[in-house]
Every structure is written in C-alpha cells, then in structure tokens.
PDB file of N, CA and C in Angstrom:
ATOM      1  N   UNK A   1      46.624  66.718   3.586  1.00  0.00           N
ATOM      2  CA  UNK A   1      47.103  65.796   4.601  1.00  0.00           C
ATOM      3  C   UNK A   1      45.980  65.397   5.550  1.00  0.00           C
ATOM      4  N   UNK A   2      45.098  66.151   5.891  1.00  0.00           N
ATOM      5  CA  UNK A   2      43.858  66.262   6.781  1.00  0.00           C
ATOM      6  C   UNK A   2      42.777  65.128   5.923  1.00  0.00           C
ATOM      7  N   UNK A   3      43.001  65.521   4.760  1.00  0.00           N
ATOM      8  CA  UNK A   3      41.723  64.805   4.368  1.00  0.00           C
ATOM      9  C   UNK A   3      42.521  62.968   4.293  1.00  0.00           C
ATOM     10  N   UNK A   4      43.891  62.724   4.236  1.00  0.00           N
ATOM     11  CA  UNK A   4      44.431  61.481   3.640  1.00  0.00           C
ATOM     12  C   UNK A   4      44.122  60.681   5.370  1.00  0.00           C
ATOM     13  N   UNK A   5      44.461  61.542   6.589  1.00  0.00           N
ATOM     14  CA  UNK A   5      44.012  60.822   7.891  1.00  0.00           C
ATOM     15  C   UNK A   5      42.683  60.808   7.845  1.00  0.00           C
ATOM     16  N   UNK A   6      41.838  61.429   7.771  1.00  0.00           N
ATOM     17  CA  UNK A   6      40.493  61.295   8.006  1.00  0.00           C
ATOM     18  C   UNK A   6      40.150  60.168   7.379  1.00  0.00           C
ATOM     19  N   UNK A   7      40.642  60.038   5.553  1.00  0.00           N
ATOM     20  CA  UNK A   7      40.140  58.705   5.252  1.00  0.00           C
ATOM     21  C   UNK A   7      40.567  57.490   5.730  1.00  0.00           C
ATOM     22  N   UNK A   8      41.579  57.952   6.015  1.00  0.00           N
ATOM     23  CA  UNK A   8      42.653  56.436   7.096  1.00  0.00           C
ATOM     24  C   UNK A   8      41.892  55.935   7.843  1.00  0.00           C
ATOM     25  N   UNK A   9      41.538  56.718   8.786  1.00  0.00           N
ATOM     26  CA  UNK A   9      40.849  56.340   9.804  1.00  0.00           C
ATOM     27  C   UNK A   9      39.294  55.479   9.435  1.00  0.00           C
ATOM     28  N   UNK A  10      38.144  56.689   8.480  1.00  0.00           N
ATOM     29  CA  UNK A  10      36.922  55.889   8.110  1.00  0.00           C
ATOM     30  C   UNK A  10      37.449  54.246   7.388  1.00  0.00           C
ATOM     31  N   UNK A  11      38.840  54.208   6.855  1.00  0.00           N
ATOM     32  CA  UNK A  11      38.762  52.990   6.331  1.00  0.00           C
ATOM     33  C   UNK A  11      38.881  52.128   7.436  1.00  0.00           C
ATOM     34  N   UNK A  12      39.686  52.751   8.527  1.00  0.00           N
ATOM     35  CA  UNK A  12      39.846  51.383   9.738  1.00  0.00           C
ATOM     36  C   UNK A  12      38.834  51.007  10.244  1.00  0.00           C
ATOM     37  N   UNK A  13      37.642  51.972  10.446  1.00  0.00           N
ATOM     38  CA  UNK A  13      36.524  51.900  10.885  1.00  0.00           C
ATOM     39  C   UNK A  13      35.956  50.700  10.101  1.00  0.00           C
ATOM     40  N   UNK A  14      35.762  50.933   8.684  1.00  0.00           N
ATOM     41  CA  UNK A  14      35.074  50.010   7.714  1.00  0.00           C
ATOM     42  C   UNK A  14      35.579  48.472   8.073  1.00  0.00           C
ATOM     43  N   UNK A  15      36.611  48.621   8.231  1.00  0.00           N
ATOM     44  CA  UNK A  15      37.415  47.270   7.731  1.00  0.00           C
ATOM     45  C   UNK A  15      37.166  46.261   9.001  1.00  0.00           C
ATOM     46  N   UNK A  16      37.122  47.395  10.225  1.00  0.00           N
ATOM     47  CA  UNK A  16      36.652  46.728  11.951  1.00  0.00           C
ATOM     48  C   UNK A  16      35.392  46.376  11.831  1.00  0.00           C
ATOM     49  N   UNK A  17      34.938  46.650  11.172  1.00  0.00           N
ATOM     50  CA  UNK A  17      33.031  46.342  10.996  1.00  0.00           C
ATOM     51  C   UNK A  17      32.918  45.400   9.623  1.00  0.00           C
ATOM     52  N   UNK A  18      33.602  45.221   8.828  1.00  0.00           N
ATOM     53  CA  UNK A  18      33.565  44.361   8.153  1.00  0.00           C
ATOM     54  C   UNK A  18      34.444  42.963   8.513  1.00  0.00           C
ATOM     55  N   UNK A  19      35.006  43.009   9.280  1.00  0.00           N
ATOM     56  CA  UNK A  19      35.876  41.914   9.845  1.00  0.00           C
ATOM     57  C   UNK A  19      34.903  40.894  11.076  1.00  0.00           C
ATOM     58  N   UNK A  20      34.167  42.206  12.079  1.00  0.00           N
ATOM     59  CA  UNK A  20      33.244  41.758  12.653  1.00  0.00           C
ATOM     60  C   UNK A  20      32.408  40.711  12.579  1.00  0.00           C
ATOM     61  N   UNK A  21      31.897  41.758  11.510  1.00  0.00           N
ATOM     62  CA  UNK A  21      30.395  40.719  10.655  1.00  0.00           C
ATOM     63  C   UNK A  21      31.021  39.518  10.287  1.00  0.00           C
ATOM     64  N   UNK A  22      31.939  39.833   9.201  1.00  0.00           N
ATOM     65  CA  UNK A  22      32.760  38.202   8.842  1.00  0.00           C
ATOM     66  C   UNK A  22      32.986  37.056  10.211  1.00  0.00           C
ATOM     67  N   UNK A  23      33.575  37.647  10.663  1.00  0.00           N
ATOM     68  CA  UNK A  23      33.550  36.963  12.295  1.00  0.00           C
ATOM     69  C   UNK A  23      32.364  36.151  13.103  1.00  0.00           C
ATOM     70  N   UNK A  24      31.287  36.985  12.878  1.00  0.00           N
ATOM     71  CA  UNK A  24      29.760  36.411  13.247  1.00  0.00           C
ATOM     72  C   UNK A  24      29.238  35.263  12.367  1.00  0.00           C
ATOM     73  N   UNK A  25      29.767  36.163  10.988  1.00  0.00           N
ATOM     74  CA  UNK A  25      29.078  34.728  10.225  1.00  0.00           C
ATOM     75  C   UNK A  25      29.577  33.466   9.937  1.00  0.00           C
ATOM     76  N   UNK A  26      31.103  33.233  10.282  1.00  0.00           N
ATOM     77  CA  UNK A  26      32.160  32.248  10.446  1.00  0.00           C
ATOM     78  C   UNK A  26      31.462  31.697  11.754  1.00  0.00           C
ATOM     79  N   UNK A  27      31.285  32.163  12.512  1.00  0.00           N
ATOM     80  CA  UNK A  27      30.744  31.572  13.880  1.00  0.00           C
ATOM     81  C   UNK A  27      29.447  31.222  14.162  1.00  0.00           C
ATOM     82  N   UNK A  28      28.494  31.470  13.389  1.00  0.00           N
ATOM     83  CA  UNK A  28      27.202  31.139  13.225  1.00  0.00           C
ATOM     84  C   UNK A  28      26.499  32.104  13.784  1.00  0.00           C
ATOM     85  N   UNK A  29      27.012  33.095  14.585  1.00  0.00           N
ATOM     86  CA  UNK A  29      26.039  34.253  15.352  1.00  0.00           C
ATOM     87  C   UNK A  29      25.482  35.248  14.297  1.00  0.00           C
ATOM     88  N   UNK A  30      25.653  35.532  13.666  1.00  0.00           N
ATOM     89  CA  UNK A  30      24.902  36.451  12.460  1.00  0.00           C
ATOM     90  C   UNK A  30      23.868  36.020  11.887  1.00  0.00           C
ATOM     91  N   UNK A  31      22.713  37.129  11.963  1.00  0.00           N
ATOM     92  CA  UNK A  31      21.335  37.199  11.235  1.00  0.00           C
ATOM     93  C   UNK A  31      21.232  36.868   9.621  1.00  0.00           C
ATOM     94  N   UNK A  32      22.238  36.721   8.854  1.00  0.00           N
ATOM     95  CA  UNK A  32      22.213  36.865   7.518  1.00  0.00           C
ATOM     96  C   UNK A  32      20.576  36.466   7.076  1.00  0.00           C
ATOM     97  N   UNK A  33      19.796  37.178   5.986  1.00  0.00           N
ATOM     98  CA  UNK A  33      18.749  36.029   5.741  1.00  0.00           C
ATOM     99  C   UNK A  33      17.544  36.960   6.377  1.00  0.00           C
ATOM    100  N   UNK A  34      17.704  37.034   7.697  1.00  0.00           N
ATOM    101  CA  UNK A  34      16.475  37.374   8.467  1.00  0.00           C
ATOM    102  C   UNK A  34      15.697  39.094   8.348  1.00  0.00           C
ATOM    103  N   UNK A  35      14.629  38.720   8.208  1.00  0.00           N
ATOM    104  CA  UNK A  35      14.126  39.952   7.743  1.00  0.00           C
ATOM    105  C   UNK A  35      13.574  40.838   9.021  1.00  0.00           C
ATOM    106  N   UNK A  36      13.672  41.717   8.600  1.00  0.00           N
ATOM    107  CA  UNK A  36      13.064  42.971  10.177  1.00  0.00           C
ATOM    108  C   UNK A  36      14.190  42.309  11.104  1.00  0.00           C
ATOM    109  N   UNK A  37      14.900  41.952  11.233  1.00  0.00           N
ATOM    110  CA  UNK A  37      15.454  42.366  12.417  1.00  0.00           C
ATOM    111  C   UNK A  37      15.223  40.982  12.888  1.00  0.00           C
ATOM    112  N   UNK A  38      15.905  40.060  13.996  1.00  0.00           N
ATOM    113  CA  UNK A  38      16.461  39.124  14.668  1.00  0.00           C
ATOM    114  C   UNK A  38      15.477  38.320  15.420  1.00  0.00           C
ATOM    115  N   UNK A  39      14.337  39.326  15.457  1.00  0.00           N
ATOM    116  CA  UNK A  39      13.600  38.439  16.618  1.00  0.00           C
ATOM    117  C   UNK A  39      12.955  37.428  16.883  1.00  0.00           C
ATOM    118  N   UNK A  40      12.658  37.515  15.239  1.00  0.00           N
ATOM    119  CA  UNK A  40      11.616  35.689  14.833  1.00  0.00           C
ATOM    120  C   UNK A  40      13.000  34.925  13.675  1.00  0.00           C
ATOM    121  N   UNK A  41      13.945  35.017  14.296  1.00  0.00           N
ATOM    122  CA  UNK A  41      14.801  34.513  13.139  1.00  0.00           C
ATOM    123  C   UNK A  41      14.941  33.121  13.766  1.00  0.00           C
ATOM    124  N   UNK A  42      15.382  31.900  13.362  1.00  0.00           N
ATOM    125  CA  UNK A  42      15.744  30.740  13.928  1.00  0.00           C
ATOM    126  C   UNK A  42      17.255  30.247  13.710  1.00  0.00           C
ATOM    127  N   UNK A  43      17.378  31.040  12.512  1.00  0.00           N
ATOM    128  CA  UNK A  43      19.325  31.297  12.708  1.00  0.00           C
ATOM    129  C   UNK A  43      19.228  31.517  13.846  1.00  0.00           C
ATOM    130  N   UNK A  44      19.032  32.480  14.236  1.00  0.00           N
ATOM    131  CA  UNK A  44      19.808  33.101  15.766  1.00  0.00           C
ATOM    132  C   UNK A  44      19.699  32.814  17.200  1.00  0.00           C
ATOM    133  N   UNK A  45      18.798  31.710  16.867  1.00  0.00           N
ATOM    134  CA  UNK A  45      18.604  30.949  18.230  1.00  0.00           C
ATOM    135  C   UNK A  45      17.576  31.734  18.606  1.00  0.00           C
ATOM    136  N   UNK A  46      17.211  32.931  18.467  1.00  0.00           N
ATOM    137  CA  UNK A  46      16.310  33.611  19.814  1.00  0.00           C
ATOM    138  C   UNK A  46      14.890  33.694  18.825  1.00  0.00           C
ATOM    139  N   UNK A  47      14.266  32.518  18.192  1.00  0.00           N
ATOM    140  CA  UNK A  47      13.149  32.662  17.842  1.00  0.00           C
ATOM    141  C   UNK A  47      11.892  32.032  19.129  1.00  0.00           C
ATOM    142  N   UNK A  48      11.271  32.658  18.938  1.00  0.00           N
ATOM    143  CA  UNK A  48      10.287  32.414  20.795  1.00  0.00           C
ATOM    144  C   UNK A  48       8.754  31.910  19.672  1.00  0.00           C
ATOM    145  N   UNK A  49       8.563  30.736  20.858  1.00  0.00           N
ATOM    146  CA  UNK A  49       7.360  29.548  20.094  1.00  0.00           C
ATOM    147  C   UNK A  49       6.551  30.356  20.762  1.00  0.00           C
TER     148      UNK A  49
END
C-alpha cells in the first residue's frame, strides 16, 4: 500500500512538471533548442548583444 502512494504521488509530481514545460512551450517561454543553458539563447528573449 506504501509503495502504490509513494508512486501516486512521484507520478503527480511528473505529470506537474510535464504539464509545466508543455505550458512554457505553448507560450513561447521555453528554451527548447538552446544549448548550455538560456543565456545566449534568442528564443528566450534574454540574449545580450
């Protein structure tokens, strides 16, 4: 029974973080694409000339 909540739960976890991301990338805020990390990306608006 312990182990059937525990997975309950990691799945809600998954599914909140996969809904997220989906969310970002429906909205244009997500990095998809960009390598190392966000900072020279031009998706994301915050690429600095």
């Amino acid at each position: 029974m312990g182990t059937l909540v525990v997975g309950l739960v990691v799945l809600a976890i998954v599914a909140a973080a996969i809904r997220s991301i989906w969310k970002d990338h429906k909205s244009g805020k997500g990095c998809a694409g960009c390598s190392h990390g966000c900072g020279g990306c031009s998706k994301c608006g915050t690429m600095k000339d």
